[in-house]
N, C-alpha and C. Protein backbone atom coordinates (compact mmCIF):
# COMPACT_ATOMS: atom_id res chain seq x y z
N UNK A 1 72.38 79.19 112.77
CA UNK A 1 71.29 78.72 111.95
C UNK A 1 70.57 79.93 111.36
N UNK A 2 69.86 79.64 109.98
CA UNK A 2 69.68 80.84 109.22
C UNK A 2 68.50 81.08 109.72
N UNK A 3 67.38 82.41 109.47
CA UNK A 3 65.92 82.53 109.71
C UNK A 3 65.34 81.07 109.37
N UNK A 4 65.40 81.29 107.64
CA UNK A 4 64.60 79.98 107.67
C UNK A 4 64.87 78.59 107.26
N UNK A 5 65.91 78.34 108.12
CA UNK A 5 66.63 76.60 107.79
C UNK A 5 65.96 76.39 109.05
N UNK A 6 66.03 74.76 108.65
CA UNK A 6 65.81 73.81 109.13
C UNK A 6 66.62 72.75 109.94
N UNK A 7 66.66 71.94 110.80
CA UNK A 7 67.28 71.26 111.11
C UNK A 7 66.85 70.00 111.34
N UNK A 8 67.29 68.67 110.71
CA UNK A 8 66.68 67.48 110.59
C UNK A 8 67.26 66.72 110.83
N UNK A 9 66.67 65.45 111.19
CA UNK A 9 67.57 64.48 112.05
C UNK A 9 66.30 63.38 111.43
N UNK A 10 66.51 61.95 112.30
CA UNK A 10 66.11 60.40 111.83
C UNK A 10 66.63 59.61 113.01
N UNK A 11 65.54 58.27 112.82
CA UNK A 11 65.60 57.35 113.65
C UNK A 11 66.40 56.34 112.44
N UNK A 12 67.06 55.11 113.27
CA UNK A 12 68.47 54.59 112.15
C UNK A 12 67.65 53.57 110.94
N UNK A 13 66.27 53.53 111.84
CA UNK A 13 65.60 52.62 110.04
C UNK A 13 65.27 53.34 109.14
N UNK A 14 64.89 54.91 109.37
CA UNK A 14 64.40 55.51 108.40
C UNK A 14 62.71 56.22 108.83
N UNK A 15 62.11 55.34 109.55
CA UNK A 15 60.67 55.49 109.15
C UNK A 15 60.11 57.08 110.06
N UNK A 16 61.52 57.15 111.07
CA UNK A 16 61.13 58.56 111.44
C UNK A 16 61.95 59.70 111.59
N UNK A 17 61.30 60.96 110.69
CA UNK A 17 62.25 61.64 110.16
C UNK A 17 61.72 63.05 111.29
N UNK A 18 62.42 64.12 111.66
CA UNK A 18 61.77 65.33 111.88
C UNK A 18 62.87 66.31 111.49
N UNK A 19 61.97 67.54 111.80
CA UNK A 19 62.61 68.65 111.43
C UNK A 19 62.45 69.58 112.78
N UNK A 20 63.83 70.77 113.02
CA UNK A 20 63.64 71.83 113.56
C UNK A 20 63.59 73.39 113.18
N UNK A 21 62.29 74.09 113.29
CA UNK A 21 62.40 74.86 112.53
C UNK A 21 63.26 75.95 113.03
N UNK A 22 63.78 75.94 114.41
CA UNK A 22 64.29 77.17 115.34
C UNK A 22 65.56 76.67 115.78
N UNK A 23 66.11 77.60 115.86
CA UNK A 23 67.99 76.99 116.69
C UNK A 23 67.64 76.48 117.89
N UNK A 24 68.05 75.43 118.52
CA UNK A 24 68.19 74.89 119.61
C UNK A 24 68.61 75.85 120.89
N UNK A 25 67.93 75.81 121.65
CA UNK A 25 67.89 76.29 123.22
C UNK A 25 69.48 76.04 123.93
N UNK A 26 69.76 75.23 123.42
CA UNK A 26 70.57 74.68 124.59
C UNK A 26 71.20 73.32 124.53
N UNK A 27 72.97 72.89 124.53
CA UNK A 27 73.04 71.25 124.42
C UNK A 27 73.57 71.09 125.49
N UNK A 28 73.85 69.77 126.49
CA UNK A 28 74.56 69.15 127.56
C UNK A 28 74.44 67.43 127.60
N UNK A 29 75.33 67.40 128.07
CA UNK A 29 75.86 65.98 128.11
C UNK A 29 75.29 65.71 129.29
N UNK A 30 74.45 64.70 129.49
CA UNK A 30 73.94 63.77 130.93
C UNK A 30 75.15 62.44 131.59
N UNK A 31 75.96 62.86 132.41
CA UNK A 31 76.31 61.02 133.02
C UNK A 31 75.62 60.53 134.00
N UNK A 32 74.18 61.38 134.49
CA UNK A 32 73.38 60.55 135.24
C UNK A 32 73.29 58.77 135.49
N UNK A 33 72.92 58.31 136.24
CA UNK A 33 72.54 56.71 136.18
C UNK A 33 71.65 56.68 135.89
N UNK A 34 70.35 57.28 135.53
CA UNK A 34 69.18 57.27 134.73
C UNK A 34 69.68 57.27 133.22
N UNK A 35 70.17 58.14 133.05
CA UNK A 35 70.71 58.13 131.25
C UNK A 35 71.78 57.65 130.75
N UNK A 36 72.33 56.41 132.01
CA UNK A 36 73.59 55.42 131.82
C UNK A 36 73.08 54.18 131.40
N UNK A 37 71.33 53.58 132.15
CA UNK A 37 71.27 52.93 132.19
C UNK A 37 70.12 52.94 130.80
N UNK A 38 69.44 53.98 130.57
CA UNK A 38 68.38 53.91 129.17
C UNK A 38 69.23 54.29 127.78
N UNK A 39 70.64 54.73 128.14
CA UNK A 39 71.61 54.91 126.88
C UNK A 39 72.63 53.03 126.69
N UNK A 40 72.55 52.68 127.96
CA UNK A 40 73.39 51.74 127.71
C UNK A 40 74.94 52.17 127.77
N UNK A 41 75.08 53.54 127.74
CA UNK A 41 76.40 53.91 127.94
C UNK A 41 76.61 54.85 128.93
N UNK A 42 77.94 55.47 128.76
CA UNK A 42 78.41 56.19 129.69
C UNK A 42 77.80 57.64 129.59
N UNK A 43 77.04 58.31 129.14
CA UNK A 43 76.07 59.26 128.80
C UNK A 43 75.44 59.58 127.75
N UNK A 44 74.80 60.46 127.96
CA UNK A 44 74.23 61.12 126.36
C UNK A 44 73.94 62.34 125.95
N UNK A 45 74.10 62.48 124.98
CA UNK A 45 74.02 63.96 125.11
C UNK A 45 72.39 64.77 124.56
N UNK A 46 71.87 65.33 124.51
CA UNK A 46 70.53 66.36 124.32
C UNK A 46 70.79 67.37 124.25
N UNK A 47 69.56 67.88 124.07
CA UNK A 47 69.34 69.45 122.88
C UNK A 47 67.96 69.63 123.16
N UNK A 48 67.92 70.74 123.81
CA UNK A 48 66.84 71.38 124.05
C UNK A 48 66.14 72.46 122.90
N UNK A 49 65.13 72.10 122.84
CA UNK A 49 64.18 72.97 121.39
C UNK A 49 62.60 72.94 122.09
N UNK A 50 62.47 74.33 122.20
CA UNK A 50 60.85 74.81 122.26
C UNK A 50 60.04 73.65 121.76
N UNK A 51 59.01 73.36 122.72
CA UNK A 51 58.13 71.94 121.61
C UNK A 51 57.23 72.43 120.54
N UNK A 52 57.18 73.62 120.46
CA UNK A 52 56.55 74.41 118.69
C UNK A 52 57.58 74.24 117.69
N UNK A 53 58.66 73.88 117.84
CA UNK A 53 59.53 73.86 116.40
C UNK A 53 59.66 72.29 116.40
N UNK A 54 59.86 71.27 117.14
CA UNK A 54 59.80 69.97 116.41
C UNK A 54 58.64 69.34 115.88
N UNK A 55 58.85 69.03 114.42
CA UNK A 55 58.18 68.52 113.82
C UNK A 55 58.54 66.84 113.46
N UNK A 56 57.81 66.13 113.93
CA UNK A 56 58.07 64.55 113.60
C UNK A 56 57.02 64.50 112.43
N UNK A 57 57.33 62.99 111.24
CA UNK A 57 56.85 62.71 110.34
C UNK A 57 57.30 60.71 110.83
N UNK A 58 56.54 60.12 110.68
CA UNK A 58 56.66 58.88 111.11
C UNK A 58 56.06 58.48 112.50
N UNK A 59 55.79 56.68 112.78
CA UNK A 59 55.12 56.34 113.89
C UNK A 59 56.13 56.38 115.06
N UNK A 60 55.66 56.91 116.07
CA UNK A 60 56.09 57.13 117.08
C UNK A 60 55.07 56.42 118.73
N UNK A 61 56.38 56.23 119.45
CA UNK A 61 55.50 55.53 120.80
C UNK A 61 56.39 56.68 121.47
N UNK A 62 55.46 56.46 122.90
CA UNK A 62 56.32 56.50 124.03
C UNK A 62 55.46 55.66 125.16
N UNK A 63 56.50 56.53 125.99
CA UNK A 63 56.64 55.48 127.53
C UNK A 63 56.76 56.48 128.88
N UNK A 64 56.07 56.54 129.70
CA UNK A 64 56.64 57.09 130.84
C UNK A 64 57.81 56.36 131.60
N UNK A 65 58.38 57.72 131.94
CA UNK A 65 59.91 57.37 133.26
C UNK A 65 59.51 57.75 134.21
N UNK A 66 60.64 57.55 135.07
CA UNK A 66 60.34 57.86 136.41
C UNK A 66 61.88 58.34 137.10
N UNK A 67 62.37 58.87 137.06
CA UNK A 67 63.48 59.18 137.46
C UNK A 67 63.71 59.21 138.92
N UNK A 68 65.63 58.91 139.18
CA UNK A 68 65.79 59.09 140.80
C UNK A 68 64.66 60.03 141.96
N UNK A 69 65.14 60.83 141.14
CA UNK A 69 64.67 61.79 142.03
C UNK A 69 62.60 61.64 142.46
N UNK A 70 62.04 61.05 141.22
CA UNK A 70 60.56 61.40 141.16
C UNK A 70 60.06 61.90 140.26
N UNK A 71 60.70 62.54 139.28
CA UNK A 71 60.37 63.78 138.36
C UNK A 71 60.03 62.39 137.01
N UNK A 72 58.97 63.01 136.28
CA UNK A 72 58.33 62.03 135.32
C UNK A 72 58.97 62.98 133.81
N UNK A 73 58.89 62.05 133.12
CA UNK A 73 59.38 62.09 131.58
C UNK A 73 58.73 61.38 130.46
N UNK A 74 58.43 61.83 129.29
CA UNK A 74 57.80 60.56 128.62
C UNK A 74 59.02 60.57 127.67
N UNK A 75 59.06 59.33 127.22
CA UNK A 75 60.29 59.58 125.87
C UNK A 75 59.74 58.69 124.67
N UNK A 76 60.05 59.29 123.27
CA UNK A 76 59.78 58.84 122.52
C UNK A 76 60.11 58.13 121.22
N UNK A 77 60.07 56.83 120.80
CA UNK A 77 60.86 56.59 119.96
C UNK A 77 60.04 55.89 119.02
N UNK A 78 60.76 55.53 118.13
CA UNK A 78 60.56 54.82 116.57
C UNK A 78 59.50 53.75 116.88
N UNK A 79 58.50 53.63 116.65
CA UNK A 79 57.70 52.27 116.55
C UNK A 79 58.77 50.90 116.24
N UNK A 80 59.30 51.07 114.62
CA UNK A 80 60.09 49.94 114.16
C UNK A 80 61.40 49.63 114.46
N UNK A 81 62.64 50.18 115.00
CA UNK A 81 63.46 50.29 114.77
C UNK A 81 63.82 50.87 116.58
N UNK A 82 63.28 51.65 117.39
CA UNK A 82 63.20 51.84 118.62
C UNK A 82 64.11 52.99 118.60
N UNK A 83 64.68 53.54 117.76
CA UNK A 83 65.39 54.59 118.34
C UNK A 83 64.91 55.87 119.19
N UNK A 84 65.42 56.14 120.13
CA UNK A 84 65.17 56.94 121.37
C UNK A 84 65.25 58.19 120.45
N UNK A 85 64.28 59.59 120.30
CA UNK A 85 64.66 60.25 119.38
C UNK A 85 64.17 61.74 120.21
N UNK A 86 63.04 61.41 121.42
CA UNK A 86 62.94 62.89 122.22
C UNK A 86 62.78 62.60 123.86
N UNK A 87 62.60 63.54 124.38
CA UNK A 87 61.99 63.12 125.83
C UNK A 87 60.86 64.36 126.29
N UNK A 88 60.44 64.43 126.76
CA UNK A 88 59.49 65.74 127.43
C UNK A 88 59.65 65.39 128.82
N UNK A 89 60.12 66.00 129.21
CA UNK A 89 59.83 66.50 130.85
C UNK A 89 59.09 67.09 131.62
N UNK A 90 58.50 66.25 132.52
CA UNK A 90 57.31 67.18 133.19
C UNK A 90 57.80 68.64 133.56
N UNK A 91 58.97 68.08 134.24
CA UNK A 91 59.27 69.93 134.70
C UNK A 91 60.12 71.27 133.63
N UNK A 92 60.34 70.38 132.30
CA UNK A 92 60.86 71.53 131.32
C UNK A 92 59.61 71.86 130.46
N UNK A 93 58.44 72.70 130.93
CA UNK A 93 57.32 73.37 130.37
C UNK A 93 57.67 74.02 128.88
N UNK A 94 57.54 73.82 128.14
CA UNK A 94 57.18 74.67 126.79
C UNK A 94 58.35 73.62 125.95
N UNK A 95 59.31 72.66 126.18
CA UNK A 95 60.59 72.69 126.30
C UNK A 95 60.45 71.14 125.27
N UNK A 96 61.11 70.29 124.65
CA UNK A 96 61.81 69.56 124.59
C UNK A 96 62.75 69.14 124.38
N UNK A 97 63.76 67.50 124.43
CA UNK A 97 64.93 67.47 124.82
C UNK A 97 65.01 66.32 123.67
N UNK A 98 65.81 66.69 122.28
CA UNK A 98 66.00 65.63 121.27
C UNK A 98 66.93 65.28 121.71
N UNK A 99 67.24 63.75 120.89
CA UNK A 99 68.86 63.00 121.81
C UNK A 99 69.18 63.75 120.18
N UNK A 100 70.57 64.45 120.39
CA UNK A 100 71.58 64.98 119.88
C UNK A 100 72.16 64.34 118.96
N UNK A 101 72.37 62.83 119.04
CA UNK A 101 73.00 62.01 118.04
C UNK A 101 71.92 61.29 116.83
N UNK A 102 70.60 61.83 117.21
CA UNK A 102 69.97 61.52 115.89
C UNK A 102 69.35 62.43 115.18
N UNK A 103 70.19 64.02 115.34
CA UNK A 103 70.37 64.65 114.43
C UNK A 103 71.37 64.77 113.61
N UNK A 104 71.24 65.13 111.96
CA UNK A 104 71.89 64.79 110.76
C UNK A 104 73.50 65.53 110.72
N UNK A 105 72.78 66.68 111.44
CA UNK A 105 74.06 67.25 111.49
C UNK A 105 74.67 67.38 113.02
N UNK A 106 74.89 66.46 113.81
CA UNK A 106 74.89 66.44 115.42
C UNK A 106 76.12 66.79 116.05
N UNK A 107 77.42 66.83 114.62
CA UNK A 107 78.89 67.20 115.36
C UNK A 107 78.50 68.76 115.88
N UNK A 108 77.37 69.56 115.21
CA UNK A 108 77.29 71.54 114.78
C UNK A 108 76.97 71.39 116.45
N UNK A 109 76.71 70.32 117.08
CA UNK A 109 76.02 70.82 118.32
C UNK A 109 76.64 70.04 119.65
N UNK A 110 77.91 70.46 119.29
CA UNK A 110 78.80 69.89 121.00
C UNK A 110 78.17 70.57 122.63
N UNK A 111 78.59 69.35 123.53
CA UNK A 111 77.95 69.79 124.65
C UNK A 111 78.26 70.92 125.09
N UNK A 112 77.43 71.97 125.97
CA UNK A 112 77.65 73.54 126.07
C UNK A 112 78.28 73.04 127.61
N UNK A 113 77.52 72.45 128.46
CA UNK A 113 77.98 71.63 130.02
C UNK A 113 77.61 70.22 129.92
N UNK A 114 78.93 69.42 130.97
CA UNK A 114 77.98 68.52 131.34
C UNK A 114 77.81 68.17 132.53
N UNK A 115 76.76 67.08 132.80
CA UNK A 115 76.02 67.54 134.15
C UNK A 115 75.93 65.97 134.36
N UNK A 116 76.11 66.06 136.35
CA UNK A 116 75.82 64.86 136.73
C UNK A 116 76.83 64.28 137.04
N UNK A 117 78.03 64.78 137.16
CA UNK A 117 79.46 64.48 136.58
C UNK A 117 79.88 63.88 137.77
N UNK A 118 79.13 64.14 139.03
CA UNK A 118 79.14 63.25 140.11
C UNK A 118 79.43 61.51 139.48
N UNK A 119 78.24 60.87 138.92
CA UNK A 119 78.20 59.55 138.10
C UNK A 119 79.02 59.54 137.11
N UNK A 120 79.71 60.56 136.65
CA UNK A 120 80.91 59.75 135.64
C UNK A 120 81.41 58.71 135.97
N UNK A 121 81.47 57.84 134.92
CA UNK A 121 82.91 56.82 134.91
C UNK A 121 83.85 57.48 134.88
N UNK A 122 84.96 56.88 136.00
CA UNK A 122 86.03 57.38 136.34
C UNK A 122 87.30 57.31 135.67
N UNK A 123 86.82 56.07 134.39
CA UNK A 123 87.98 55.99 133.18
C UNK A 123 87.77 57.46 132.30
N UNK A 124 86.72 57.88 132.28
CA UNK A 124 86.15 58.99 131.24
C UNK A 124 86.95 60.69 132.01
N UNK A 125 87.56 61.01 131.04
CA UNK A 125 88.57 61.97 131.63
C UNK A 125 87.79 63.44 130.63
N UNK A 126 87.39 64.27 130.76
CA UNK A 126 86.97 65.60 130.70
C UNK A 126 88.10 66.48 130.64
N UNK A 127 88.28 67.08 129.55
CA UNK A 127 89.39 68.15 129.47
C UNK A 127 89.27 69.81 130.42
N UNK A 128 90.11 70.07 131.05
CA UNK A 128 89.70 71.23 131.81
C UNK A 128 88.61 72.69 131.18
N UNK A 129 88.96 72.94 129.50
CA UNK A 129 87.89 73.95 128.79
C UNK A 129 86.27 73.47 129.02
N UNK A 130 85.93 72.02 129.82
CA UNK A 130 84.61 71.34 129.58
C UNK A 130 84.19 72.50 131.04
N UNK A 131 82.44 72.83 130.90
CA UNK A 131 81.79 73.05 131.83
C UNK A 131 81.41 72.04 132.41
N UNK A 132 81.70 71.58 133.75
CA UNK A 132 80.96 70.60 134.09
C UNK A 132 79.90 70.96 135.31
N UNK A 133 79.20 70.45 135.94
CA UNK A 133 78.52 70.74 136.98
C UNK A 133 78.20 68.93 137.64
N UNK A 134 78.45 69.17 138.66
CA UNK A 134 78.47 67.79 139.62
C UNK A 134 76.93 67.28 139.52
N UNK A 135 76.06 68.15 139.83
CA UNK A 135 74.56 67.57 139.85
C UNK A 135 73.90 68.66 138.51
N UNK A 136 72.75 69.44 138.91
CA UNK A 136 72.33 69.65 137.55
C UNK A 136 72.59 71.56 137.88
N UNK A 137 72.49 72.34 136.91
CA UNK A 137 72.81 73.54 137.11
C UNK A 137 71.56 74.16 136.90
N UNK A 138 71.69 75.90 136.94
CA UNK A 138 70.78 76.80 137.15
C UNK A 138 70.74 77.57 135.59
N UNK A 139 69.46 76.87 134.54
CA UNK A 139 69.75 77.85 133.66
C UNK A 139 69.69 79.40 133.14
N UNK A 140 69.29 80.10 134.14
CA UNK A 140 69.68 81.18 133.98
C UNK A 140 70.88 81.40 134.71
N UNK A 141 71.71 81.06 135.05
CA UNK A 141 72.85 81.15 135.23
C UNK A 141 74.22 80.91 133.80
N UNK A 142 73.54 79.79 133.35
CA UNK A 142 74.06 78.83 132.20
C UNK A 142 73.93 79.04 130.86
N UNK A 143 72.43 79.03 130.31
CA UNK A 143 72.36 79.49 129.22
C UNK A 143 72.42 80.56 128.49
N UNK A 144 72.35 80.79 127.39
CA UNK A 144 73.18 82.10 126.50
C UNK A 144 71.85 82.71 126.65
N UNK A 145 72.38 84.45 126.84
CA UNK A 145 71.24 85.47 126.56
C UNK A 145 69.90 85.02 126.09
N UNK A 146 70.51 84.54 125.12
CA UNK A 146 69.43 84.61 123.96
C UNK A 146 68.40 83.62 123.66
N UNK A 147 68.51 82.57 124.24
CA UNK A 147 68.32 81.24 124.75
C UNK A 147 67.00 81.34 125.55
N UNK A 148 67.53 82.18 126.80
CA UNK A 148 67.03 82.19 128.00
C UNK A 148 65.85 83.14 127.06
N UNK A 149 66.00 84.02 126.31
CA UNK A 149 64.85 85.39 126.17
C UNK A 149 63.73 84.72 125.35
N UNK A 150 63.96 83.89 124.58
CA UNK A 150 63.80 83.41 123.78
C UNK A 150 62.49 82.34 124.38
N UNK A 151 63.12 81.53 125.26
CA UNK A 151 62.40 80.88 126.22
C UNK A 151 61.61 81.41 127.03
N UNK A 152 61.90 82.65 127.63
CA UNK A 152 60.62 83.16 128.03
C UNK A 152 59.61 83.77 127.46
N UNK A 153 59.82 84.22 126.43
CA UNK A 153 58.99 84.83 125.73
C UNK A 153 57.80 83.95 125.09
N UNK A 154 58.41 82.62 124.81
CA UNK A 154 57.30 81.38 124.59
C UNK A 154 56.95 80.93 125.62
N UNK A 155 57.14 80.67 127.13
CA UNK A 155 56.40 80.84 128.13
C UNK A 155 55.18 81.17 128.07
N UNK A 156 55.36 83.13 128.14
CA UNK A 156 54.43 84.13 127.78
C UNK A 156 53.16 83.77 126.96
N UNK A 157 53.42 83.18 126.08
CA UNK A 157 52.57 83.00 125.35
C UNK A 157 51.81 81.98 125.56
N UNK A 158 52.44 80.60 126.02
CA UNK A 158 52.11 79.43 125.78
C UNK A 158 51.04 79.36 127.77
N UNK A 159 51.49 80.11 128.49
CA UNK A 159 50.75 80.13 129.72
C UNK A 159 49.57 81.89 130.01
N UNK A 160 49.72 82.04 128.74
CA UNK A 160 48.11 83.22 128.83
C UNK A 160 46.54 81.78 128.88
């Protein structure tokens, strides 16, 4: 992604559009049973972006979750049309997590791991080049250099 492009995506009626002004952090595929059962399918995939670069234009709700484990989430979607379009996580600070498929250009951003892989469906076959991780992984272990520096450095800022 260039300095100053953009990256934009939509909910499927139209009424909500956003933009990203920064390359994405980070993508992975969820087969959790939390994101089996609010996707309706066999996973989903997300994209992590600093919450200073998404910009929404249109009405938006959300909702608190509550996940297995305890850990809270709000997610947010389309007033008209309901499409699921972000989530915030209590425990990913500075961080949010767009669903991947309602950005415009969403093939540019295949999963980097996927996670949870414990809950796969067992018809769903993973080619050996896939990262997978059984439960969830360590991202500084995981994510690219640059990712990670990137992320801390808005930390820094965002917790003075």
């Amino acid at each position: 992604m260039k300095k100053n492009e953009s990256l934009t995506g939509r909910c499927i009626c139209g009424q909500v559009k956003y933009r990203i002004t920064e390359k994405p952090l980070f993508t992975q595929a969820c087969h959790c049973k939390d994101c089996k059962i609010i996707t309706g399918s066999s996973y989903v995939i997300n994209t992590s972006v600093l919450d200073n670069t998404l910009i929404i234009e249109g009405n938006i709700s959300s909702t608190e979750l509550k996940a297995g484990s305890g850990a809270t989430s709000k997610a947010y979607f389309c007033t008209k049309c309901g499409t699921y379009i972000y989530t915030d996580y209590a425990s990913a600070v500075g961080r949010l997590t767009v669903r991947t498929k309602t950005l415009d250009n969403s093939e540019s951003f295949p999963p980097q791991v996927h996670i949870f892989t414990k809950d796969k469906d067992p018809w769903l076959k993973l080619t050996d080049d896939v990262i997978c991780f059984e439960k969830m992984y360590d991202p500084k272990k995981t994510w690219p250099e640059e990712s990670l520096k990137r992320y801390g450095e808005y930390l820094k800022v965002i917790n003075k």
